[in-house]
Structures are given as C-alpha cells and as structure tokens.
PDB file of N, CA and C in Angstrom:
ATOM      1  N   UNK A   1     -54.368  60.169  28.476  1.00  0.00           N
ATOM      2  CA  UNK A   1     -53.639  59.828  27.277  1.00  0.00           C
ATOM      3  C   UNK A   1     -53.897  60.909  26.223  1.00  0.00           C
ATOM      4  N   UNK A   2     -52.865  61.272  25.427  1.00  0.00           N
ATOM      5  CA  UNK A   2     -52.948  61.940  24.273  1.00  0.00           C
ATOM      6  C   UNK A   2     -53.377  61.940  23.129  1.00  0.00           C
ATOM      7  N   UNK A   3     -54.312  62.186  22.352  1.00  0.00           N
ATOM      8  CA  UNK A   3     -54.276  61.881  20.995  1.00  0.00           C
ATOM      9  C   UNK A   3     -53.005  62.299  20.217  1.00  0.00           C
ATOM     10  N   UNK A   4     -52.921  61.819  19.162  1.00  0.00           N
ATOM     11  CA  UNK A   4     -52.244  62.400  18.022  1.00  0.00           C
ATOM     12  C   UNK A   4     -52.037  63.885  18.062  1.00  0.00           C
ATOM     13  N   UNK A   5     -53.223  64.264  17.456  1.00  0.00           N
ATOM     14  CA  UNK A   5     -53.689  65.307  16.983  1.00  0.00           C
ATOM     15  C   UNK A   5     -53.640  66.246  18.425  1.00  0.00           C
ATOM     16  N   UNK A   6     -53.218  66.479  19.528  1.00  0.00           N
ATOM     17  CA  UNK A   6     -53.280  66.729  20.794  1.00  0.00           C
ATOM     18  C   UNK A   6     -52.243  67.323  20.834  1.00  0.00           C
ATOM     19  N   UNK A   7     -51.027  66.485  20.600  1.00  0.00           N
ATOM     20  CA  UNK A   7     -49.442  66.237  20.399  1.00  0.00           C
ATOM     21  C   UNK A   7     -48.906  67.482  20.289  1.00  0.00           C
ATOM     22  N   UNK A   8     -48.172  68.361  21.172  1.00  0.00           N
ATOM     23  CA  UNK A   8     -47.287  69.372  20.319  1.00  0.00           C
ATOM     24  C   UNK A   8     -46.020  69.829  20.841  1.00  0.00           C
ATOM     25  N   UNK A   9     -45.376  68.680  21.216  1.00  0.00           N
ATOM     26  CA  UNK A   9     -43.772  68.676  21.179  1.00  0.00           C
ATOM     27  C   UNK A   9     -43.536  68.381  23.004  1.00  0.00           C
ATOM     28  N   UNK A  10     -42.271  68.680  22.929  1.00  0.00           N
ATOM     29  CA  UNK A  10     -41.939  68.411  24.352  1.00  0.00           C
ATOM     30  C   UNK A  10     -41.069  69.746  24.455  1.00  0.00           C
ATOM     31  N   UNK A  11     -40.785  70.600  25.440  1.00  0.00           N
ATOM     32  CA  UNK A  11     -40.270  71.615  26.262  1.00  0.00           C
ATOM     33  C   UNK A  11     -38.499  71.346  26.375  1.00  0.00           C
ATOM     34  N   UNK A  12     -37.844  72.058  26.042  1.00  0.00           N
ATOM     35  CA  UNK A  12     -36.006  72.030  25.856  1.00  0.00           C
ATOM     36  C   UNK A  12     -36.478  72.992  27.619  1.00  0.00           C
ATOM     37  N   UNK A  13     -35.335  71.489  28.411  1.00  0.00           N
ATOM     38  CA  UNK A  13     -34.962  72.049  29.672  1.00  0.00           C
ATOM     39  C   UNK A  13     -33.577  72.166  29.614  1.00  0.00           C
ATOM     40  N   UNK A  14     -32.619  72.795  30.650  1.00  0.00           N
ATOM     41  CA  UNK A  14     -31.328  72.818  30.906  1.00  0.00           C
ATOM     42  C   UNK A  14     -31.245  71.125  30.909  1.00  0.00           C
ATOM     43  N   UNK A  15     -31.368  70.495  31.839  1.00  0.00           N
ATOM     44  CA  UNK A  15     -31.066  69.134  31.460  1.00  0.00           C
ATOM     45  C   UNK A  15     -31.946  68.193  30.882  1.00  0.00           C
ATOM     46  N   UNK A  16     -31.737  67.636  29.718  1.00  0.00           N
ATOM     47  CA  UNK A  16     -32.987  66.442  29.530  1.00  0.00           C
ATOM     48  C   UNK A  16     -32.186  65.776  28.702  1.00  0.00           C
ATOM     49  N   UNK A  17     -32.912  64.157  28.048  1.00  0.00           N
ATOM     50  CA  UNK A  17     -33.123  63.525  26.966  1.00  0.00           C
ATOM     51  C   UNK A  17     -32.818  64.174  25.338  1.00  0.00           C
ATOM     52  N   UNK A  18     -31.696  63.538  25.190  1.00  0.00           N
ATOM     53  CA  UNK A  18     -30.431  63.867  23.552  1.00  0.00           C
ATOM     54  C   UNK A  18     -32.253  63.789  22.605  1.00  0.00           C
ATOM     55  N   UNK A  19     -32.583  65.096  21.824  1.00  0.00           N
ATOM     56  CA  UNK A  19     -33.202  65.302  21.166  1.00  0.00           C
ATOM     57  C   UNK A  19     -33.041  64.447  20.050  1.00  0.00           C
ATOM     58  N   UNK A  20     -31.635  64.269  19.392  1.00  0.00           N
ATOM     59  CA  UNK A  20     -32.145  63.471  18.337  1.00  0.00           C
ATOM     60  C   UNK A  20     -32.190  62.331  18.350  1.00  0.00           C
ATOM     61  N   UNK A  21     -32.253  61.819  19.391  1.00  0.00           N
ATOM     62  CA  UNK A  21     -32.123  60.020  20.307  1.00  0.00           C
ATOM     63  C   UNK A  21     -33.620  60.324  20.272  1.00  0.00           C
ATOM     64  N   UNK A  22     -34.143  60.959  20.962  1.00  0.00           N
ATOM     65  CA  UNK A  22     -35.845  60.511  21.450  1.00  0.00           C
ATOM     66  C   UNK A  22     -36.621  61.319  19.877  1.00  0.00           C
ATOM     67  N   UNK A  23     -36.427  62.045  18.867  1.00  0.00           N
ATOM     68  CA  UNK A  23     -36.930  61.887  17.715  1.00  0.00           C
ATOM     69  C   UNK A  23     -37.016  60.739  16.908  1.00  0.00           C
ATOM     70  N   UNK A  24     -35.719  60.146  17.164  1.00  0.00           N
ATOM     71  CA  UNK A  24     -35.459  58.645  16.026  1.00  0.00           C
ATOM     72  C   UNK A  24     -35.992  57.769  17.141  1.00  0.00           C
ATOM     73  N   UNK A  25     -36.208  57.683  17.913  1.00  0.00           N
ATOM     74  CA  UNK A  25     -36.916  56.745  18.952  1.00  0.00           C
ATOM     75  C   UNK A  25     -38.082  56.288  18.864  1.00  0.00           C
ATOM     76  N   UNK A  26     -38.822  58.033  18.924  1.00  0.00           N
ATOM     77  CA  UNK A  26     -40.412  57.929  18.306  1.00  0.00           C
ATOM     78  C   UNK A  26     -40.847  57.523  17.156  1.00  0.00           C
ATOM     79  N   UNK A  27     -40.107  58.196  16.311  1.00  0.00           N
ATOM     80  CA  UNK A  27     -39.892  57.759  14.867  1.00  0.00           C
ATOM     81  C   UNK A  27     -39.929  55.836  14.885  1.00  0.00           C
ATOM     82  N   UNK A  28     -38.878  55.656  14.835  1.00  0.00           N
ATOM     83  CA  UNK A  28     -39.051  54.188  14.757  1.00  0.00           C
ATOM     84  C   UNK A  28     -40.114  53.869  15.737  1.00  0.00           C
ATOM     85  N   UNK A  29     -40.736  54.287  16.833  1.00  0.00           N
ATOM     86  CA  UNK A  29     -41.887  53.461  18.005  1.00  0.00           C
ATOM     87  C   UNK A  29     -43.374  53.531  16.966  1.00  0.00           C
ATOM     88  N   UNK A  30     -43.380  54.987  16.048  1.00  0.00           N
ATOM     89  CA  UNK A  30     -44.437  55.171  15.107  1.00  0.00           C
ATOM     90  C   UNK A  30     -44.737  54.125  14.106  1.00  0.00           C
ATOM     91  N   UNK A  31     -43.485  53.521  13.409  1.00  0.00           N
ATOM     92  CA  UNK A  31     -43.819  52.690  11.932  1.00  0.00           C
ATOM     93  C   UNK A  31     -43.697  51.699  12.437  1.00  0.00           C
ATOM     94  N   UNK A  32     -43.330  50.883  13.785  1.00  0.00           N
ATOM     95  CA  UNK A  32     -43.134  49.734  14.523  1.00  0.00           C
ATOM     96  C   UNK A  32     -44.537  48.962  14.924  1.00  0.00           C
ATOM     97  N   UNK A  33     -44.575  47.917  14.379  1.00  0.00           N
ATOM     98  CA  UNK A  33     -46.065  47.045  15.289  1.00  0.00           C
ATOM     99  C   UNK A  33     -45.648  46.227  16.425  1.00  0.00           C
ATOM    100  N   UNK A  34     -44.443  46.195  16.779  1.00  0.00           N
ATOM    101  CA  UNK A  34     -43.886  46.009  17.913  1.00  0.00           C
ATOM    102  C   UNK A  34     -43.135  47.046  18.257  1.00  0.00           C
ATOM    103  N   UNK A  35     -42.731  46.654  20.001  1.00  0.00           N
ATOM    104  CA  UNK A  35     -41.947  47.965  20.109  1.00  0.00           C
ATOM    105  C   UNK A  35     -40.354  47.410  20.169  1.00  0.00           C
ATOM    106  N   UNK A  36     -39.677  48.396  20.058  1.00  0.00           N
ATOM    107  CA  UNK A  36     -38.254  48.491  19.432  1.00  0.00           C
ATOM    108  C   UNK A  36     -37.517  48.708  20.626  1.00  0.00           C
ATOM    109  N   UNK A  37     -37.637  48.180  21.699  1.00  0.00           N
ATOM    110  CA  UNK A  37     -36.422  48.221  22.847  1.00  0.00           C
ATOM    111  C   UNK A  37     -36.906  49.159  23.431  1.00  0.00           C
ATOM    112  N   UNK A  38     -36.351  48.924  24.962  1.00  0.00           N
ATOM    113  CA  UNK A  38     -36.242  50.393  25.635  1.00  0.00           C
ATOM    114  C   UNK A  38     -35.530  51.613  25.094  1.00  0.00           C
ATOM    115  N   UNK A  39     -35.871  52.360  25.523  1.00  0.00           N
ATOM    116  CA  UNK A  39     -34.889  53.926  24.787  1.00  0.00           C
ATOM    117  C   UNK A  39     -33.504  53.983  25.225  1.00  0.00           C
ATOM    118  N   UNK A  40     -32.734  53.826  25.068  1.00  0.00           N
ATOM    119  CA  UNK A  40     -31.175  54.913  25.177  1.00  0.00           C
ATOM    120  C   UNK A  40     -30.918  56.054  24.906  1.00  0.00           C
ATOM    121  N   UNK A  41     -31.787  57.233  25.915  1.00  0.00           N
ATOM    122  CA  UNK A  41     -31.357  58.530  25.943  1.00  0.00           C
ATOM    123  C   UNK A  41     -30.677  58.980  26.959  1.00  0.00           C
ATOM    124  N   UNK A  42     -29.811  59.565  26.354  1.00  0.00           N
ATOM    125  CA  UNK A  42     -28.120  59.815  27.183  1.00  0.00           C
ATOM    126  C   UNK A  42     -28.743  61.825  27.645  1.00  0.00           C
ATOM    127  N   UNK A  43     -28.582  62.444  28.670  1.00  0.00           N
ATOM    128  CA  UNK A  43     -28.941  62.841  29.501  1.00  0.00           C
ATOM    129  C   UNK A  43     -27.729  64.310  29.079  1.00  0.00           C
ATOM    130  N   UNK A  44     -28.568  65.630  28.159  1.00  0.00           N
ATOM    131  CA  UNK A  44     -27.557  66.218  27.649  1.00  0.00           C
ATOM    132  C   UNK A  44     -28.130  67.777  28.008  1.00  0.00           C
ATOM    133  N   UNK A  45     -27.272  68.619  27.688  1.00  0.00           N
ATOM    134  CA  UNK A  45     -27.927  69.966  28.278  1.00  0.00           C
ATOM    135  C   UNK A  45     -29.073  70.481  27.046  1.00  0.00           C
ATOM    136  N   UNK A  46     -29.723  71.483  26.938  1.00  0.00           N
ATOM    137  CA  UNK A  46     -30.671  71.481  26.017  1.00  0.00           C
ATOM    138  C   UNK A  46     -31.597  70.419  25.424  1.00  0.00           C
ATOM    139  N   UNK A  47     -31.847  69.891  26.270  1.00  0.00           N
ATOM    140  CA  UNK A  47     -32.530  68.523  25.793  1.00  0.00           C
ATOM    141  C   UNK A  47     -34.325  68.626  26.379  1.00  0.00           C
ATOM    142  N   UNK A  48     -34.996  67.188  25.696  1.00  0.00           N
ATOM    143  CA  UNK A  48     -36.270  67.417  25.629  1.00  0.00           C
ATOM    144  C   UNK A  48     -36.357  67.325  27.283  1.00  0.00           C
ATOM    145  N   UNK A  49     -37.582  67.676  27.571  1.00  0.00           N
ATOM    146  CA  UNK A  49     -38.110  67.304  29.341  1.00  0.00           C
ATOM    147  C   UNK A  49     -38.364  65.927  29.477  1.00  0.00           C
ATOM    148  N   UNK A  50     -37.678  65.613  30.642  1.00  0.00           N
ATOM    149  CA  UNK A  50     -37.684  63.823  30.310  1.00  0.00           C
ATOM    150  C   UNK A  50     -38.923  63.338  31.039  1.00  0.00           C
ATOM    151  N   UNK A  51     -40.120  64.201  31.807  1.00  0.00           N
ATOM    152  CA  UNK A  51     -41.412  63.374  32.168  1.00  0.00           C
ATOM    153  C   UNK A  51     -41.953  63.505  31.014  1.00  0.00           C
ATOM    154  N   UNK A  52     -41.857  64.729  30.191  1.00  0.00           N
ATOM    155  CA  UNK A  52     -42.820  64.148  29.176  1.00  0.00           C
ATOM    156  C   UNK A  52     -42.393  63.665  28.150  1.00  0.00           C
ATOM    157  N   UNK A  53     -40.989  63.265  27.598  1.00  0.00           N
ATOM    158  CA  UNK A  53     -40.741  61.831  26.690  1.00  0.00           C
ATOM    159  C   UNK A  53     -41.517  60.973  27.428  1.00  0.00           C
ATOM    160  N   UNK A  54     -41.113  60.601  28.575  1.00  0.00           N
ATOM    161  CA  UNK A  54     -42.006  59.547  29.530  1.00  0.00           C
ATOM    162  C   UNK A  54     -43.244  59.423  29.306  1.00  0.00           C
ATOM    163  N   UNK A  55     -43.605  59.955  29.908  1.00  0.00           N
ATOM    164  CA  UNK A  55     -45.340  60.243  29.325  1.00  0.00           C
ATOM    165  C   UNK A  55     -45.472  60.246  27.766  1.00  0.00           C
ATOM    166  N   UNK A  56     -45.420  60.538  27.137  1.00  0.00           N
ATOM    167  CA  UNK A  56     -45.932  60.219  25.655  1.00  0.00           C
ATOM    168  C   UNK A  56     -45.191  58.814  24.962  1.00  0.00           C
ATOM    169  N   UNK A  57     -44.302  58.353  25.157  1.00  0.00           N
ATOM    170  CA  UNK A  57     -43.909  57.051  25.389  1.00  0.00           C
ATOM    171  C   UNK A  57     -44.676  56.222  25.726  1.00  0.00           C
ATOM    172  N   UNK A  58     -45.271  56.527  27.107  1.00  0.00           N
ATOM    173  CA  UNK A  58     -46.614  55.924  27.669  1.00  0.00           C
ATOM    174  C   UNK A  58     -47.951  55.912  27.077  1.00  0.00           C
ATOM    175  N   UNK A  59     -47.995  56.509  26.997  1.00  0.00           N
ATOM    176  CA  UNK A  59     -49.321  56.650  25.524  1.00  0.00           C
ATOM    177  C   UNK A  59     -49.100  55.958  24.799  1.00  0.00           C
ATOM    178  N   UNK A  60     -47.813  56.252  23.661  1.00  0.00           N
ATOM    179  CA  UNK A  60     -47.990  55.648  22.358  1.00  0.00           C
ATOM    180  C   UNK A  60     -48.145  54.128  22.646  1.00  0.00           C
ATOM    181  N   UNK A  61     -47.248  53.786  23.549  1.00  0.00           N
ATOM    182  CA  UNK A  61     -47.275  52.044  24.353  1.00  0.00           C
ATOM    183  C   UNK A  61     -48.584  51.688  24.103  1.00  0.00           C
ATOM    184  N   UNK A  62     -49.327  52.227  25.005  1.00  0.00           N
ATOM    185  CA  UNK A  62     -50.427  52.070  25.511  1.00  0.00           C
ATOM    186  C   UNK A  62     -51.798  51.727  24.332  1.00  0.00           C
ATOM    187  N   UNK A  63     -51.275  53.229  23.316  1.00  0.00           N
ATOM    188  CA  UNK A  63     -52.054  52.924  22.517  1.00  0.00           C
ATOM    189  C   UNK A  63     -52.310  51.403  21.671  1.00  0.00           C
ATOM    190  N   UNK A  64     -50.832  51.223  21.320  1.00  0.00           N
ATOM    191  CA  UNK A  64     -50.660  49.941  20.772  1.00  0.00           C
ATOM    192  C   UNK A  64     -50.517  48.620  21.444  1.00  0.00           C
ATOM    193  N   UNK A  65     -51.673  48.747  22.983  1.00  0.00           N
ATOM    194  CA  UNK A  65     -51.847  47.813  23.695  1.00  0.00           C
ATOM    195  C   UNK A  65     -50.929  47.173  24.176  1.00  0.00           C
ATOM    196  N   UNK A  66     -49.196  48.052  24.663  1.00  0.00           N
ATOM    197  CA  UNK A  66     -48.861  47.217  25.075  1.00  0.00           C
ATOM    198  C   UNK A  66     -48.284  48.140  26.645  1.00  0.00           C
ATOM    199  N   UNK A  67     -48.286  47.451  27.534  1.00  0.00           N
ATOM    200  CA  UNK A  67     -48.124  48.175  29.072  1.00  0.00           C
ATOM    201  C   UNK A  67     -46.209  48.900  28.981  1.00  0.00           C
ATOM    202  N   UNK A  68     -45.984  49.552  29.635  1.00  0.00           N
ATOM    203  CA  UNK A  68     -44.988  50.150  29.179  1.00  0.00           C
ATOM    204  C   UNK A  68     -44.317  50.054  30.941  1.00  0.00           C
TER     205      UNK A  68
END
C-alpha cells in the first residue's frame, strides 16, 4: 500500500482511463467518509494506466477500511 506522501501520479498510456473522470473520482473518494460508487471510467486514448488507477483505488479503499 501507498502512503500519501509516496503518491506521484499515474503514467499517460496509448489506451487508459478518461483523466478527468479518475481525477474527480479521487477527488470526491478523498473528502468522502464513505465511498462514492464504483468509478465510470470510459476507456480513451491518452489516458491514465488503468492497473494503477486500480491499485491506488485499492489503497485509498483500504485505507479507509473498506475492502474494495
């Protein structure tokens, strides 16, 4: 698992996860004491690497004790 402070972005592949879908995602998963739905990221060229949205998704879950 990641800390915070660990954290330093995710990698733009030819195909991944709509960047500003998984920013406002995190965003809202950050100020949330619950979590806010599964994600709806639509699958676009220049986009983040989608194991590691995955993975840090998983973390933040995790952190806030809840299984993902």
């Amino acid at each position: 698992m990641s800390k915070p402070s660990e954290f330093r972005g995710f990698n733009v592949v030819w195909r991944g996860y709509n960047r500003q879908q998984v920013d406002r995602y995190l965003e809202a998963l950050s100020e949330a004491d619950t979590p806010v739905g599964p994600p709806p990221f639509q699958i676009v060229g220049r986009g983040y690497d989608r194991q590691q949205v995955d993975a840090r998704i998983r973390d933040l879950l995790a952190d806030k004790g809840i299984s993902g």
